[in-house]
C-alpha atoms as a PDB file:
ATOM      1  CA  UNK A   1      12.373   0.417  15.424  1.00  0.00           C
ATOM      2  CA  UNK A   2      11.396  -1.315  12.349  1.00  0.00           C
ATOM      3  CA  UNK A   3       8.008  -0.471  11.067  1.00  0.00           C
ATOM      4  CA  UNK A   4       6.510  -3.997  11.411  1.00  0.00           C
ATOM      5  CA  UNK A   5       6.781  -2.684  15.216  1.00  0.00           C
ATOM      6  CA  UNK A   6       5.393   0.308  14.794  1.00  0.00           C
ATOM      7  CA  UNK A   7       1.718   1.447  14.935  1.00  0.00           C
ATOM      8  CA  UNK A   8       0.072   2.708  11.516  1.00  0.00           C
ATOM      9  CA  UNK A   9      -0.485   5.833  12.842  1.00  0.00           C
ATOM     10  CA  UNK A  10       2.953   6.147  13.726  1.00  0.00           C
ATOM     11  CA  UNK A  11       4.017   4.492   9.885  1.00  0.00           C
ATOM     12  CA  UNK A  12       1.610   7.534   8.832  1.00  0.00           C
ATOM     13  CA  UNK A  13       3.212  10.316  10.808  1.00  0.00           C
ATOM     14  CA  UNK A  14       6.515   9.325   9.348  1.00  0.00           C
ATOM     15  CA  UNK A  15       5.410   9.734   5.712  1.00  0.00           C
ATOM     16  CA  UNK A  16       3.564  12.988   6.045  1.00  0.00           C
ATOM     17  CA  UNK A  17       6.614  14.889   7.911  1.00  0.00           C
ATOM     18  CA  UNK A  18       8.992  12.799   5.233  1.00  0.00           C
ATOM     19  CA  UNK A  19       6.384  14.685   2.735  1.00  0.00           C
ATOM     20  CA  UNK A  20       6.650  18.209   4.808  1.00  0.00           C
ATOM     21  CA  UNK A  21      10.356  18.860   3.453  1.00  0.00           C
ATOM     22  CA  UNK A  22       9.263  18.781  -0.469  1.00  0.00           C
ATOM     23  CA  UNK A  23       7.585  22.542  -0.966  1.00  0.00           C
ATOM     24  CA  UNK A  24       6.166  21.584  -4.467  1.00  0.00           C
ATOM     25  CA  UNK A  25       4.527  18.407  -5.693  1.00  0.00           C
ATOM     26  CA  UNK A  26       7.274  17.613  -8.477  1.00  0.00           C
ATOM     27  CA  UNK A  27       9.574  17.350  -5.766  1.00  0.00           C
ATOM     28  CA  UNK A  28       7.157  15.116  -3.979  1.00  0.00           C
ATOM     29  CA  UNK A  29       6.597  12.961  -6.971  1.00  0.00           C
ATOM     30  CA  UNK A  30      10.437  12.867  -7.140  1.00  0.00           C
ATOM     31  CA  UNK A  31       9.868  11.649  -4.009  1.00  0.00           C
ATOM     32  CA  UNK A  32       7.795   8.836  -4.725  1.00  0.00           C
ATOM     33  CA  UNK A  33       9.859   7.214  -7.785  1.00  0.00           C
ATOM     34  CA  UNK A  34      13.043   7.193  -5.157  1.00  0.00           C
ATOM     35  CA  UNK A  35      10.281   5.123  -2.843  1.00  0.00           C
ATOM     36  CA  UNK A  36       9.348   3.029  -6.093  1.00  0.00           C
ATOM     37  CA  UNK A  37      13.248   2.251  -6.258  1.00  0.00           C
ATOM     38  CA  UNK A  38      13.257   0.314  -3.048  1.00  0.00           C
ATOM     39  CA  UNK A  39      10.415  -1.615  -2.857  1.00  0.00           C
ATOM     40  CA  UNK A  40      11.242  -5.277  -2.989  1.00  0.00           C
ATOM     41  CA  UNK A  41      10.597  -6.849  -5.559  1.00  0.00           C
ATOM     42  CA  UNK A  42       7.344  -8.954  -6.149  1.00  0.00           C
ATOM     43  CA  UNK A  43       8.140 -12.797  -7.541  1.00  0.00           C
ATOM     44  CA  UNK A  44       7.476 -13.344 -10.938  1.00  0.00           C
ATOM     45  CA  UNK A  45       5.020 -15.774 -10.373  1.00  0.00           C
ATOM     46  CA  UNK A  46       2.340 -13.163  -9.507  1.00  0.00           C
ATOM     47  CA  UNK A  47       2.769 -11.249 -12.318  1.00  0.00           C
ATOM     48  CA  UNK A  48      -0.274 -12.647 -13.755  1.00  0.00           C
ATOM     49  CA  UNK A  49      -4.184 -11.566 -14.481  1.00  0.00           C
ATOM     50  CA  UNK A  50      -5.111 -13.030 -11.251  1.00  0.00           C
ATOM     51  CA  UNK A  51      -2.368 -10.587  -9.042  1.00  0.00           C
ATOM     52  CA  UNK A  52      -3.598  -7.500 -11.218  1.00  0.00           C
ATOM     53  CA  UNK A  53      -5.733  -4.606  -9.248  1.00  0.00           C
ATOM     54  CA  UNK A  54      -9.211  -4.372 -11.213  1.00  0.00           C
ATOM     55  CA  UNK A  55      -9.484  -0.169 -11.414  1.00  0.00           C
ATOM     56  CA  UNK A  56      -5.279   1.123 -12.413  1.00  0.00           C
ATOM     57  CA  UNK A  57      -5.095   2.258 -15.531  1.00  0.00           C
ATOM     58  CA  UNK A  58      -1.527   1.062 -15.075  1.00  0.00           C
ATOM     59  CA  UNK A  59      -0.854  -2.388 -14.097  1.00  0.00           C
ATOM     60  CA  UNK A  60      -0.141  -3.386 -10.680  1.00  0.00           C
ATOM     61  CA  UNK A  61       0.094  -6.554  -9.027  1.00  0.00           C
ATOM     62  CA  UNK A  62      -0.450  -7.262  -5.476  1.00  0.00           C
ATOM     63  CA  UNK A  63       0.432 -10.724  -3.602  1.00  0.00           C
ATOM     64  CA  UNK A  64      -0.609 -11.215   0.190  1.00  0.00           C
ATOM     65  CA  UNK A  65       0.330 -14.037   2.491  1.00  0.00           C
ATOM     66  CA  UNK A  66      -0.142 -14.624   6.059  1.00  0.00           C
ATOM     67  CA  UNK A  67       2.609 -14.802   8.537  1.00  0.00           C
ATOM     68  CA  UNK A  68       1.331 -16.286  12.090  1.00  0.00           C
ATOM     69  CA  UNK A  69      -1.406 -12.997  12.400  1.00  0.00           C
ATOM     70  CA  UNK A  70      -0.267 -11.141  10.237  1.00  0.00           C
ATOM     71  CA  UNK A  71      -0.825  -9.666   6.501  1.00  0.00           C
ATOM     72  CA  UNK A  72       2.239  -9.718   4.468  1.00  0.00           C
ATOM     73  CA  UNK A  73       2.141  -7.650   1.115  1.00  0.00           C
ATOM     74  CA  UNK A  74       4.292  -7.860  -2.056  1.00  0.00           C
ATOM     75  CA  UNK A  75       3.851  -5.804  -5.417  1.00  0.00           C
ATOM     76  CA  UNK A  76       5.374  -4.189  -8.167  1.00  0.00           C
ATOM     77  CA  UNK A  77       3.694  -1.944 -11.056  1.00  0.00           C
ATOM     78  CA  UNK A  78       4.285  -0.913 -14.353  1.00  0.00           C
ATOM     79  CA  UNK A  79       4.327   2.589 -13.817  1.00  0.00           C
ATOM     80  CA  UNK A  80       6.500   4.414 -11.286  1.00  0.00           C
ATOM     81  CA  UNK A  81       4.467   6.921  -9.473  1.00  0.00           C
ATOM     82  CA  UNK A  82       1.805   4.008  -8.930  1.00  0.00           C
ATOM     83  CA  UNK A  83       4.810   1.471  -7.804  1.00  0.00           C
ATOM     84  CA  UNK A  84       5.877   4.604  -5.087  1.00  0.00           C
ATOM     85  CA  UNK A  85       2.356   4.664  -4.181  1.00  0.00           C
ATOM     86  CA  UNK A  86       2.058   1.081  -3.528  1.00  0.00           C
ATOM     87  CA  UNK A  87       5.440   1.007  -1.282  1.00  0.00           C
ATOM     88  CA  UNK A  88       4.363   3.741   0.912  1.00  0.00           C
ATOM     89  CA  UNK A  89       0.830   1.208   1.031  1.00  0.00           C
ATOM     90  CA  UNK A  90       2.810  -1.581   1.933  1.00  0.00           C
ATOM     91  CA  UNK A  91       5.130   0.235   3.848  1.00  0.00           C
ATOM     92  CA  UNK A  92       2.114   1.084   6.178  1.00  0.00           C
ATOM     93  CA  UNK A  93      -0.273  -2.337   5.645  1.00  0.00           C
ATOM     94  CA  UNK A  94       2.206  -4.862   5.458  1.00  0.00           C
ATOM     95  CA  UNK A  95       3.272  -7.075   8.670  1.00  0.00           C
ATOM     96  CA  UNK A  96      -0.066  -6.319  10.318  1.00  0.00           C
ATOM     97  CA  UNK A  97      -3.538  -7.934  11.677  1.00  0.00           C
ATOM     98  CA  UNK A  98      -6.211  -7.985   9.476  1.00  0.00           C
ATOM     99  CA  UNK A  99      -8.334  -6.151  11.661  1.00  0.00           C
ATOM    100  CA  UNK A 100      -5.562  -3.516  11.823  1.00  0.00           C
ATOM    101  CA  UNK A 101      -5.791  -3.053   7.899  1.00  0.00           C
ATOM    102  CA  UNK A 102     -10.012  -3.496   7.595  1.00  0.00           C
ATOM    103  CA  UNK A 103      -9.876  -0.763  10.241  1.00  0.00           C
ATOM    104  CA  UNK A 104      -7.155   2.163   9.243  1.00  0.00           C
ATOM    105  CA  UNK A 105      -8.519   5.161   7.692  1.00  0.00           C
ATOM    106  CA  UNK A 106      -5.032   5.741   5.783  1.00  0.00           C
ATOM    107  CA  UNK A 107      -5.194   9.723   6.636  1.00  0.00           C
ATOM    108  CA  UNK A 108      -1.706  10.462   5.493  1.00  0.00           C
ATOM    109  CA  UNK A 109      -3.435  10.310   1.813  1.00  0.00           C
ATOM    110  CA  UNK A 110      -5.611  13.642   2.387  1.00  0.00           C
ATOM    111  CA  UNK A 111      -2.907  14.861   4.806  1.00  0.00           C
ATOM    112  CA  UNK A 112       0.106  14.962   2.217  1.00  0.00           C
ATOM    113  CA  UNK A 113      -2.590  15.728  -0.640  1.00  0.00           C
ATOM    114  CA  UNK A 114      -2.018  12.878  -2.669  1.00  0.00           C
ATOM    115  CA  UNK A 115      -5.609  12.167  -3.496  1.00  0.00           C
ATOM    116  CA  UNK A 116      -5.837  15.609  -5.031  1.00  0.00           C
ATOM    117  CA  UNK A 117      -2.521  16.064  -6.883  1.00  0.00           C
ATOM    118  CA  UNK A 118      -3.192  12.917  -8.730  1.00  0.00           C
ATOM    119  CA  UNK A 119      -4.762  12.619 -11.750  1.00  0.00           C
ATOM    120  CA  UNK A 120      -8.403  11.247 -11.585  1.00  0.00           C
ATOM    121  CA  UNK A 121      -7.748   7.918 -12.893  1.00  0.00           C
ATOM    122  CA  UNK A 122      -4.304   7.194 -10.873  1.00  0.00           C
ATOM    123  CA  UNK A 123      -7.039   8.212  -7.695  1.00  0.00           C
ATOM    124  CA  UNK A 124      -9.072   5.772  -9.006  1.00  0.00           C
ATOM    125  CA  UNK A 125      -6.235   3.392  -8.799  1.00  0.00           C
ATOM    126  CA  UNK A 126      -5.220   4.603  -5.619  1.00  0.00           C
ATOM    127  CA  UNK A 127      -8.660   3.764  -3.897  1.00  0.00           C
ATOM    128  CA  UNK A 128      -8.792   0.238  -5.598  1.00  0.00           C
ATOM    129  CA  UNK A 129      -5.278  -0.438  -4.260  1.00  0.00           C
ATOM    130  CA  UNK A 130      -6.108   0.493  -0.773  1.00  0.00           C
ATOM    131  CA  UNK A 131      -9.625  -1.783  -1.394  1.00  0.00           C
ATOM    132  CA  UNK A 132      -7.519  -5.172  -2.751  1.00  0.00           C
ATOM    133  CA  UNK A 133      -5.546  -4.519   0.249  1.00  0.00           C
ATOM    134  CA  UNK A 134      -8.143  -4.289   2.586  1.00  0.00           C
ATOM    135  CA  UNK A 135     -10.332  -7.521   0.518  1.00  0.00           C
ATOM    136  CA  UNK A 136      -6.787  -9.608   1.447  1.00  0.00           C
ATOM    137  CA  UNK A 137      -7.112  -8.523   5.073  1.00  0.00           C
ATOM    138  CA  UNK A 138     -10.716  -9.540   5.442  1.00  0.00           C
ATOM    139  CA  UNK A 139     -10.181 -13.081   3.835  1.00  0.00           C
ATOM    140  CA  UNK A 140      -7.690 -13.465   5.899  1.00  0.00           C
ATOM    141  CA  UNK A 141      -9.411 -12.543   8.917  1.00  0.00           C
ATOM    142  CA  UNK A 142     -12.519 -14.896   7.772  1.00  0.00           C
ATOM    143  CA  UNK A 143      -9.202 -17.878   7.670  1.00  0.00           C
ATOM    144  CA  UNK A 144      -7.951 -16.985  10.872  1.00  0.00           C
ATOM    145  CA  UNK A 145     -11.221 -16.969  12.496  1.00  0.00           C
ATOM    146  CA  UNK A 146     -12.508 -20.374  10.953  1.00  0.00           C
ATOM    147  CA  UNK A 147      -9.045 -21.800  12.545  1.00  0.00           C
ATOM    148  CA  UNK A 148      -9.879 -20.472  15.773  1.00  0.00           C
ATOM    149  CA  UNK A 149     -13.250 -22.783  15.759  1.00  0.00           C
END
């Protein structure tokens, strides 16, 4: 099944067992600049001030549309840990409701110990990510909502 099918918890219980095999967190970040490597690409176009996340110390650009209900997300980074941390965001976020995305507590980031093997500013970035994210889901809810009047 293709993970716009899937649930997020399932998306998360993926990543965390995918996370399971690496016993050390080189391997792990290894790990995540393979992920970085196939994230599609973001267009051009939003490579610009507007697209950047406010908070990364590295620059990362995030584009969302809307698809019938739901939340599609595009992005790319300058850095490659924060672009593999970004795909396994979109990986989960991306092709769902907005009120799947407000609502998702994103546990696989304690339970694979990202938050804590990062450095303090790329956690920084990390929680502004997951907050742009979530800011595109609730404007989008607020659209679909006003369309439903």
């Amino acid at each position: 099944m293709s993970a716009t099918g899937q649930s997020i918890k399932d998306i998360e219980e993926e990543i965390v067992q995918e996370f399971e095999v690496f016993d050390d967190w080189m391997d792990k970040y290894n790990y995540l600049i393979e992920l970085s490597k196939d994230m599609p690409a973001i267009d051009n176009k939003f490579k610009t001030d507007e697209y950047l996340i406010r908070g990364c110390q590295s620059k990362v650009w995030l584009n969302a549309s809307l698809e019938g209900d739901k939340v599609i997300f595009t992005a790319d980074s300058d850095a490659i840990i924060t672009k593999g941390i970004i795909s396994l965001l979109i990986r989960i976020l991306s092709h769902k409701t907005p009120d799947e995305i407000i609502n998702t507590e994103l546990s696989f980031v304690d339970r694979i110990g990202l938050k804590e093997n990062l450095s303090p500013t790329r956690s920084n970035g990390l929680l502004s990510m997951i907050k742009q994210m979530k800011l595109y889901a609730l404007a989008y809810k607020t659209k679909l909502n006003q369309t439903k009047q």
